[in-house]
Protein backbone atom coordinates (compact mmCIF):
# COMPACT_ATOMS: atom_id res chain seq x y z
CA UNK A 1 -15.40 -81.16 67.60
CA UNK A 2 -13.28 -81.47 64.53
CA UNK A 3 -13.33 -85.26 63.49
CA UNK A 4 -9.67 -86.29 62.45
CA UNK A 5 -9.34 -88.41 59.17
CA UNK A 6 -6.66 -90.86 59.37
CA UNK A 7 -5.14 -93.85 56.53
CA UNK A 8 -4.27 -96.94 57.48
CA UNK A 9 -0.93 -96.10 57.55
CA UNK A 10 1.01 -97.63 61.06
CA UNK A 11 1.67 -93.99 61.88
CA UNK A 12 -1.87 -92.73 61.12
CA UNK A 13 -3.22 -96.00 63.28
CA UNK A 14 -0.34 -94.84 65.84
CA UNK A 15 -2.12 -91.69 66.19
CA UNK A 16 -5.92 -92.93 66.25
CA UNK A 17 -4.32 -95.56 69.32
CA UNK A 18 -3.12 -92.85 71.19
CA UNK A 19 -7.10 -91.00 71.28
CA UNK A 20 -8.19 -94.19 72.56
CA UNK A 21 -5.39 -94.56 75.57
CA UNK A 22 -7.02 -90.88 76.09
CA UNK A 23 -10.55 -92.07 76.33
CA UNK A 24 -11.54 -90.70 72.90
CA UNK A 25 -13.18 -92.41 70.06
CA UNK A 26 -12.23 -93.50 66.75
CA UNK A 27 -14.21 -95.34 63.58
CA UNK A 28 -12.31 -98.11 62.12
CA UNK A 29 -12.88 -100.59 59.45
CA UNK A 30 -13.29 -103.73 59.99
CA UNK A 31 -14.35 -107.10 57.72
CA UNK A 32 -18.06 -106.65 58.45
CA UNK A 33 -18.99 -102.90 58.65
CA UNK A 34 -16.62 -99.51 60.20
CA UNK A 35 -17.24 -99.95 64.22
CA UNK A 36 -17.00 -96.79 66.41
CA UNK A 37 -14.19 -98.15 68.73
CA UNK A 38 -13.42 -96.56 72.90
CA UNK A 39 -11.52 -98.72 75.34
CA UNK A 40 -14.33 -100.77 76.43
CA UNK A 41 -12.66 -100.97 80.56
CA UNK A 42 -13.03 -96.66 80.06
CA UNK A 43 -17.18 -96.42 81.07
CA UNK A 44 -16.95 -92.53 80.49
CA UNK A 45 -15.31 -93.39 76.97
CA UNK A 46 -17.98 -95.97 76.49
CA UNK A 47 -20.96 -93.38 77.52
CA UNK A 48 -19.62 -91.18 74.41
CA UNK A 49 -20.41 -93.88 71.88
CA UNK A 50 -23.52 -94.04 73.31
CA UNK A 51 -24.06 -90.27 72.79
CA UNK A 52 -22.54 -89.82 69.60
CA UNK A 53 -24.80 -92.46 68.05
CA UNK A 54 -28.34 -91.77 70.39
CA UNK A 55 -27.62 -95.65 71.00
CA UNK A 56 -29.89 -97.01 73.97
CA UNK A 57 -28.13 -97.86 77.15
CA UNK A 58 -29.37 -101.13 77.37
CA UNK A 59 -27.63 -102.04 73.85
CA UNK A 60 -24.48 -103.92 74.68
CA UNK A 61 -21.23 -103.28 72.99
CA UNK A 62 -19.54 -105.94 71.25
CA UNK A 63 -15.75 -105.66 72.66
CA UNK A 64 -13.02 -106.40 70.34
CA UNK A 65 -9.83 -108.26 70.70
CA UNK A 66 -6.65 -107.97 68.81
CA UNK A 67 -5.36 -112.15 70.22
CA UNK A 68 -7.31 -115.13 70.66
CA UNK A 69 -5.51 -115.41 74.58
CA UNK A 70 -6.54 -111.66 75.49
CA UNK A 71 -10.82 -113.65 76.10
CA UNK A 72 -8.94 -114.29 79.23
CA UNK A 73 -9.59 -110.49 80.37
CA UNK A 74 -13.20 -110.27 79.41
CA UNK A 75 -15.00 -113.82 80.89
CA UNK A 76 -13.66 -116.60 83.17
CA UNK A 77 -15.29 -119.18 79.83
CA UNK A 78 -13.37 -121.34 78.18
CA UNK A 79 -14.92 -124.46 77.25
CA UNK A 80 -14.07 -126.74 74.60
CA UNK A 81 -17.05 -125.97 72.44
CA UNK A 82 -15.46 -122.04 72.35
CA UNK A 83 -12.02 -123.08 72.28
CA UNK A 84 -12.72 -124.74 69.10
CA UNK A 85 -15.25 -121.91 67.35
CA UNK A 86 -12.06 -119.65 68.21
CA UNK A 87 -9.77 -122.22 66.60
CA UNK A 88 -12.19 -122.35 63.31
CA UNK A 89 -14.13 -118.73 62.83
CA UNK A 90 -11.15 -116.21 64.80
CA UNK A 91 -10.08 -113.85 63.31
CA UNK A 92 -13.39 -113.29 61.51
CA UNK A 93 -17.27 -112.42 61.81
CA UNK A 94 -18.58 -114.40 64.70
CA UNK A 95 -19.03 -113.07 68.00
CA UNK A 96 -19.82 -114.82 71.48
CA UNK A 97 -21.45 -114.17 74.11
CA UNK A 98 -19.92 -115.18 77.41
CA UNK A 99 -20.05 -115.02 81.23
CA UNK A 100 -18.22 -111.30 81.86
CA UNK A 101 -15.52 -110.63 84.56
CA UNK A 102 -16.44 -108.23 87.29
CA UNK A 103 -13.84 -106.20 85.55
CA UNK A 104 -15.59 -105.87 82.44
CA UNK A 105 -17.68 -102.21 82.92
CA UNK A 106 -21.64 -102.44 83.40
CA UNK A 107 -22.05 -99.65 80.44
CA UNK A 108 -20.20 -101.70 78.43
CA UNK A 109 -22.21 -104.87 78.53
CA UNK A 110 -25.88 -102.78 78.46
CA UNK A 111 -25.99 -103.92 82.28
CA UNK A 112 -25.98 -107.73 81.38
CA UNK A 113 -23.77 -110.22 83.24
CA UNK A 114 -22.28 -111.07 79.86
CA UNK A 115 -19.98 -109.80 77.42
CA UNK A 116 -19.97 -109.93 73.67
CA UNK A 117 -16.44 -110.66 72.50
CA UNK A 118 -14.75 -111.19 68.95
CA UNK A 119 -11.63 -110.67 67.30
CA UNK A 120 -11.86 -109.14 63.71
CA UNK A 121 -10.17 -110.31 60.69
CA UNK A 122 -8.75 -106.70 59.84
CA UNK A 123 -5.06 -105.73 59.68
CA UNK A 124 -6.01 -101.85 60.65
CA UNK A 125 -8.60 -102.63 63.19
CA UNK A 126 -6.06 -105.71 64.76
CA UNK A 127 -3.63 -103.29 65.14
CA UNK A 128 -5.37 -100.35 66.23
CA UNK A 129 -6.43 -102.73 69.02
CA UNK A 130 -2.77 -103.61 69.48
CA UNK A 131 -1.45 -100.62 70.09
CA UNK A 132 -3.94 -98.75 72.45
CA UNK A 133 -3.23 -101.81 74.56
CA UNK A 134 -6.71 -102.80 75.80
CA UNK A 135 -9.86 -104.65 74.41
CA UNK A 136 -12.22 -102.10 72.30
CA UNK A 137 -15.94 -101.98 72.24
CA UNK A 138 -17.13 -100.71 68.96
CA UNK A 139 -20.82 -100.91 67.91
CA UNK A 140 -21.26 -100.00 64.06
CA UNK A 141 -20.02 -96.67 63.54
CA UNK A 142 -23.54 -94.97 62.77
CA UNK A 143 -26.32 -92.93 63.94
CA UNK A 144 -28.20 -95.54 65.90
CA UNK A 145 -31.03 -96.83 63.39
CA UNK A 146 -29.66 -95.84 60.35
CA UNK A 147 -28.29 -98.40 57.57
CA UNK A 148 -24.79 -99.70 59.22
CA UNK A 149 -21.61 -98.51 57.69
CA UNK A 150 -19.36 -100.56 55.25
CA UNK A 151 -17.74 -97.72 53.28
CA UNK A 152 -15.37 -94.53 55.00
CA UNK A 153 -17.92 -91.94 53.45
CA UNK A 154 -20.64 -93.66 55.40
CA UNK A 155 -19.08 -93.17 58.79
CA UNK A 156 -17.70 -89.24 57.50
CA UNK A 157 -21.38 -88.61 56.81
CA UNK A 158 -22.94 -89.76 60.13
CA UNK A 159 -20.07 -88.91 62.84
CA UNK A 160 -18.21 -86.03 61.36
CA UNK A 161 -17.88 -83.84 64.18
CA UNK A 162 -19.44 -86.37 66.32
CA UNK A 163 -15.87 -88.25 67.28
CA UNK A 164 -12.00 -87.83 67.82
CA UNK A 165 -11.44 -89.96 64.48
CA UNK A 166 -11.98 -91.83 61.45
CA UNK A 167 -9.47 -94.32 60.16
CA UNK A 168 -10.55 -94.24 56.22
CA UNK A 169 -9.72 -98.33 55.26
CA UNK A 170 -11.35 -100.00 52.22
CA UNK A 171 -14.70 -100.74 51.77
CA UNK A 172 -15.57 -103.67 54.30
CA UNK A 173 -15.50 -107.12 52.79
CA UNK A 174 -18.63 -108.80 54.55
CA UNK A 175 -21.12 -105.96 54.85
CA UNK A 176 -23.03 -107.67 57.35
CA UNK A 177 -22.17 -107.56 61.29
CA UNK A 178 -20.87 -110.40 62.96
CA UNK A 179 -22.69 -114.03 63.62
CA UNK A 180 -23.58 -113.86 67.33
CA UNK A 181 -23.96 -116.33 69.74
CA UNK A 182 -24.90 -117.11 72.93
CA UNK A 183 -22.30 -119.70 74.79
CA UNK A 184 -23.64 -119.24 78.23
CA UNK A 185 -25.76 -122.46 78.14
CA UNK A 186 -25.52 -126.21 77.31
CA UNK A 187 -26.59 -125.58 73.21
CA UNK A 188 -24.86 -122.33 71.23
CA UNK A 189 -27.66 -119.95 69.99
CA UNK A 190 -27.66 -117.49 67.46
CA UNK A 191 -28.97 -114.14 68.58
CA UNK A 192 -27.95 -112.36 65.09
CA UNK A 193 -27.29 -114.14 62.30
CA UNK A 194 -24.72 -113.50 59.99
CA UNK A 195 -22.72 -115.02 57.58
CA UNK A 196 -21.09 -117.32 59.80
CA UNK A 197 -24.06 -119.66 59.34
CA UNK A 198 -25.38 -122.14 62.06
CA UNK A 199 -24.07 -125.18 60.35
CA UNK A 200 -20.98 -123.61 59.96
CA UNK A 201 -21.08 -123.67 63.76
CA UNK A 202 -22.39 -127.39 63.88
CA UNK A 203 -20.04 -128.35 61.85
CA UNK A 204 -17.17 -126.92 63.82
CA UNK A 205 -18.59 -128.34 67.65
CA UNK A 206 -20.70 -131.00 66.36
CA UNK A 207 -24.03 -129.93 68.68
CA UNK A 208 -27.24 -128.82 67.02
CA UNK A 209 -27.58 -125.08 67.57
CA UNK A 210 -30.80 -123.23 66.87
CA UNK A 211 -32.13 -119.46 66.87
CA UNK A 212 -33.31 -116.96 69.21
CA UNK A 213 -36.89 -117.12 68.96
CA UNK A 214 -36.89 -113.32 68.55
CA UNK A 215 -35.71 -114.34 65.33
CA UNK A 216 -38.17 -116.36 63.98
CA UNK A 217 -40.89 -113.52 64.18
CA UNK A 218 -41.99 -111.12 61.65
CA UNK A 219 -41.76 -108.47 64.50
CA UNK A 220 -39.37 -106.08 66.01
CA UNK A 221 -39.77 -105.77 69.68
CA UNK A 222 -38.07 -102.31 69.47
CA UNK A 223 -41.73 -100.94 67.51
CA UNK A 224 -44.07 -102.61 70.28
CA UNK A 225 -45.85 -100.49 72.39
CA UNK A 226 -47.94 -101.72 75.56
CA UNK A 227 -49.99 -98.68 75.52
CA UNK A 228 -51.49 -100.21 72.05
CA UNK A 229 -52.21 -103.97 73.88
CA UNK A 230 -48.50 -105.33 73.15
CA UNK A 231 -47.12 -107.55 75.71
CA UNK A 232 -43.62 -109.32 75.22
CA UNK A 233 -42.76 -110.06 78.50
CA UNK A 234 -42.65 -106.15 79.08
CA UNK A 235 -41.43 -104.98 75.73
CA UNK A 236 -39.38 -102.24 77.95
CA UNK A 237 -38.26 -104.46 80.16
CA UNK A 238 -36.68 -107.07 77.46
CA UNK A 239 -33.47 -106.77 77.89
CA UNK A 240 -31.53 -107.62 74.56
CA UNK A 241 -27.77 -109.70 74.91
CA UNK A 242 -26.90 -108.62 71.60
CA UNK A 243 -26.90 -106.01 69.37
CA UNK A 244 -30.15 -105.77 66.67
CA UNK A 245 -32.52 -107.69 68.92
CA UNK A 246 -34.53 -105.01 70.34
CA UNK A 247 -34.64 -101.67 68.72
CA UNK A 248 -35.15 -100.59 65.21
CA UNK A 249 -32.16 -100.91 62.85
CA UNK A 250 -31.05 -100.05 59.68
CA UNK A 251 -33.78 -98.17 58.73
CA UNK A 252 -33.35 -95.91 55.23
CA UNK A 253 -34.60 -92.15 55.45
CA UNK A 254 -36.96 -93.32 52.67
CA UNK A 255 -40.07 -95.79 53.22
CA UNK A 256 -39.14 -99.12 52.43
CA UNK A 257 -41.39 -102.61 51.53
CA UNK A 258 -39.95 -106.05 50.98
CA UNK A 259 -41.85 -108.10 48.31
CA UNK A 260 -41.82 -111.58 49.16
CA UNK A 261 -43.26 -114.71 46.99
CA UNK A 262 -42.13 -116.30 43.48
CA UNK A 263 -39.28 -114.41 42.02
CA UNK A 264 -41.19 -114.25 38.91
CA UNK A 265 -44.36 -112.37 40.83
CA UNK A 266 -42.04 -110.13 43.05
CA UNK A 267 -40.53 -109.09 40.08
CA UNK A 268 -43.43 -108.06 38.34
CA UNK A 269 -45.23 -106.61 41.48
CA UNK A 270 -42.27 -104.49 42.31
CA UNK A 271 -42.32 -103.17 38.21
CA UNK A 272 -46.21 -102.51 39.20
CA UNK A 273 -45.71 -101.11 42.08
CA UNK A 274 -42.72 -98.85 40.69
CA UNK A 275 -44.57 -97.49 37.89
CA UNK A 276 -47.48 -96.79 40.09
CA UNK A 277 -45.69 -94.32 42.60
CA UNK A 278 -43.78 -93.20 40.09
CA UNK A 279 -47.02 -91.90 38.30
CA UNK A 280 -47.93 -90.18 41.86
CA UNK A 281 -45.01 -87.73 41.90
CA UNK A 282 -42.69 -90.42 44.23
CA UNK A 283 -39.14 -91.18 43.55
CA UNK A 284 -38.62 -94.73 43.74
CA UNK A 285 -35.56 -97.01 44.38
CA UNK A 286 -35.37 -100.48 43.77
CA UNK A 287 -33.25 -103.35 45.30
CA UNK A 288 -33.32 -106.72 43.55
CA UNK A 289 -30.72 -109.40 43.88
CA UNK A 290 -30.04 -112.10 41.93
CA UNK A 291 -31.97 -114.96 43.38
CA UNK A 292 -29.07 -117.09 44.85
CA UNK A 293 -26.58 -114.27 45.08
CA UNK A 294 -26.26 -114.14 49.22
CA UNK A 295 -22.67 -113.50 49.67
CA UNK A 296 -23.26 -110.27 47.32
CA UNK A 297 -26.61 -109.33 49.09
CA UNK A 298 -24.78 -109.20 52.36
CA UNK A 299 -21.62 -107.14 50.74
CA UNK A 300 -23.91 -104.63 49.08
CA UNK A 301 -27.66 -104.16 50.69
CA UNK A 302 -26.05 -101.33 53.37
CA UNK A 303 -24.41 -99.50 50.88
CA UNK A 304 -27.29 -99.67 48.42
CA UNK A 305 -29.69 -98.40 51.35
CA UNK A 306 -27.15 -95.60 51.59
CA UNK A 307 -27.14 -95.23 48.14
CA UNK A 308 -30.83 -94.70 47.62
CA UNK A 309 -30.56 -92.36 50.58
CA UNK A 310 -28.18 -89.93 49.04
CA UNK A 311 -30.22 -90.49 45.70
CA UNK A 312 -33.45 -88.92 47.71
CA UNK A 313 -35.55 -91.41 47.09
CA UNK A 314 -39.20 -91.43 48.48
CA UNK A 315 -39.76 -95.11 48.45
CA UNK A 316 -37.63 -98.26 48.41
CA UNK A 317 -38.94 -101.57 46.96
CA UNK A 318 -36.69 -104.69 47.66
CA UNK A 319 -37.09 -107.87 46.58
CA UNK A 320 -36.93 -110.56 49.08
CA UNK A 321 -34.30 -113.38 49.47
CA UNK A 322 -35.06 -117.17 50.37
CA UNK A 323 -34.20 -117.20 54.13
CA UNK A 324 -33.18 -121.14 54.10
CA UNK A 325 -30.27 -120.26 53.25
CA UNK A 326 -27.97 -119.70 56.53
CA UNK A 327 -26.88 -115.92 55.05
CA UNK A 328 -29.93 -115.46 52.42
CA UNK A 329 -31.22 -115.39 56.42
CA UNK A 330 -28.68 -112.97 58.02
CA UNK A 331 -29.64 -110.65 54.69
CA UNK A 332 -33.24 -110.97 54.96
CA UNK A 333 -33.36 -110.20 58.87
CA UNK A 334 -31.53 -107.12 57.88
CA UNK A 335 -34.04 -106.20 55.04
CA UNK A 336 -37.24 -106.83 57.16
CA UNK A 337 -35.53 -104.65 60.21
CA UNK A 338 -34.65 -102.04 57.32
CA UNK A 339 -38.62 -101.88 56.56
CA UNK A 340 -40.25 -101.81 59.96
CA UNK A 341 -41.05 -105.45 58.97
CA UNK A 342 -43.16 -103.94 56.41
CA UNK A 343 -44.15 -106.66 54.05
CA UNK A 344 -46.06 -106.96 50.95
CA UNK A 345 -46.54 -110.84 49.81
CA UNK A 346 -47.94 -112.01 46.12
């Protein structure tokens, strides 16, 4: 398959609309990272996103919308809590998780009885989804596992020759995925965090929302194994309802470990530990942020783990970031997922 490179141009967006209406698939930019978008009612389109990324079929899609009033498709939902997170956060990174229609396809929702909706705050991907005329799922437009996409030449490198098309936008502004949570019970909560924080969401409802549990853990479910004594309920049988819960993510080509402690003392442990490996023949990349600089962090950690990739680097020493701040959190569950949750403290 020869992958089609498209602008942003209405024509250009024209054409990539017209591969969806056909059940074909097409990487777009959005504000968070490039999603790999099929008409999310098509399951035989959806099954090809699956296959051109090796995604698990139990990962559910986030489906994309192009107008606040086109939810009405996807769930019967519309309380007043999500009537007013759509009135404060839509168009933009937060996505929620609602009751699904019958209409809404089974391989589009991982088999769950809920769907994932959200409606982006990007002129190409708002009217891409506008003019093939029906809701788009789009995970991140990657191999599955591998760093998530923000910039064209990301996507180009993983799915050339994989799909129909690549609209080539600007670099994405956020760099993170979307905020998402769960709306299906009394109290929102956040399943992936992002950088649509949970007080942003208190603030906007006024009801105390908390984290998935799966959060609060230095483990990823996805590396449990019940043959070696795990037991999470049935690691295989956990069944994730949202993206980046369950199986590995993000993950560079090189080793990674995340320092954690007193910036002063990861700084100097990461010099050690560079100098070290260095001295042993490795090739060693290093990813430090300023202490308080989360916003940046979440714009540049994918494309610095792609970075360091293309640099072939053997080993990858980041510097951790204070997780009580809402997105110094979304960053750092990124960076630990990135490393296996591989974690050297001082």
């Amino acid at each position: 398959m020869q992958t089609k490179i498209f602008t942003t141009s209405e024509w250009d967006i024209r054409q990539a609309a017209v591969i969806i209406k056909n059940g074909g698939l097409v990487a777009f930019p959005t504000e968070t990272v490039y999603g790999l978008g099929a008409d999310a009612f098509d399951e035989e389109a959806v099954a090809r996103i699956y296959a051109a990324k090796g995604r698990p079929s139990d990962n559910p899609m986030i489906v994309h919308i192009a107008r606040a009033s086109d939810i009405g498709q996807l769930t019967p939902m519309l309380s007043a809590d999500i009537v007013a997170l759509i009135d404060n956060f839509w168009p933009g990174p937060l996505t929620m998780v609602l009751k699904k229609k019958e209409c809404v396809p089974d391989r589009t929702t991982g088999g769950l009885d809920t769907v994932a909706v959200r409606m982006p705050d990007s002129e190409a991907a708002l009217s891409l989804i506008n003019m093939a005329g029906c809701p788009i799922a789009a995970p991140s437009a990657n191999i599955s596992g591998s760093p998530s996409p923000t910039r064209a030449k990301d996507v180009i490198a993983d799915m050339n020759g994989r799909i129909d098309a690549v609209i080539s936008g600007e670099d994405c502004r956020v760099g993170i995925e979307s905020t998402v949570v769960d709306m299906t019970g009394d109290n929102p909560i956040i399943l992936r965090p992002g950088i649509i924080t949970a007080e942003n969401i208190e603030a906007a409802i006024g009801k105390k929302v908390r984290y998935d549990e799966a959060l609060l853990k230095d483990v990823d479910i996805g590396t449990l194994d019940p043959a070696d004594g795990a037991d999470i309920n049935g690691a295989n049988n956990y069944k994730p309802k949202s993206p980046g819960m369950k199986y590995k993510h993000y993950a560079p080509k090189a080793q990674m470990t995340v320092i954690e402690g007193r910036r002063e003392k990861v700084k100097s442990e990461i010099e050690r530990l560079k100098i070290l490996n260095e001295r042993l023949g490795l090739k060693v990349g290093v990813i430090l942020f300023e202490e308080k600089a989360f916003i940046e962090a979440a714009h540049d950690f994918f494309s610095k783990l792609r970075d360091l990739d293309s640099e072939g680097v053997d080993l990858i020493l980041a510097g951790a970031m204070s997780d009580r701040d809402g997105v110094g959190f979304a960053v750092m569950n990124r960076m630990l997922k990135s490393a296996g949750y591989n974690i050297a403290r001082v």
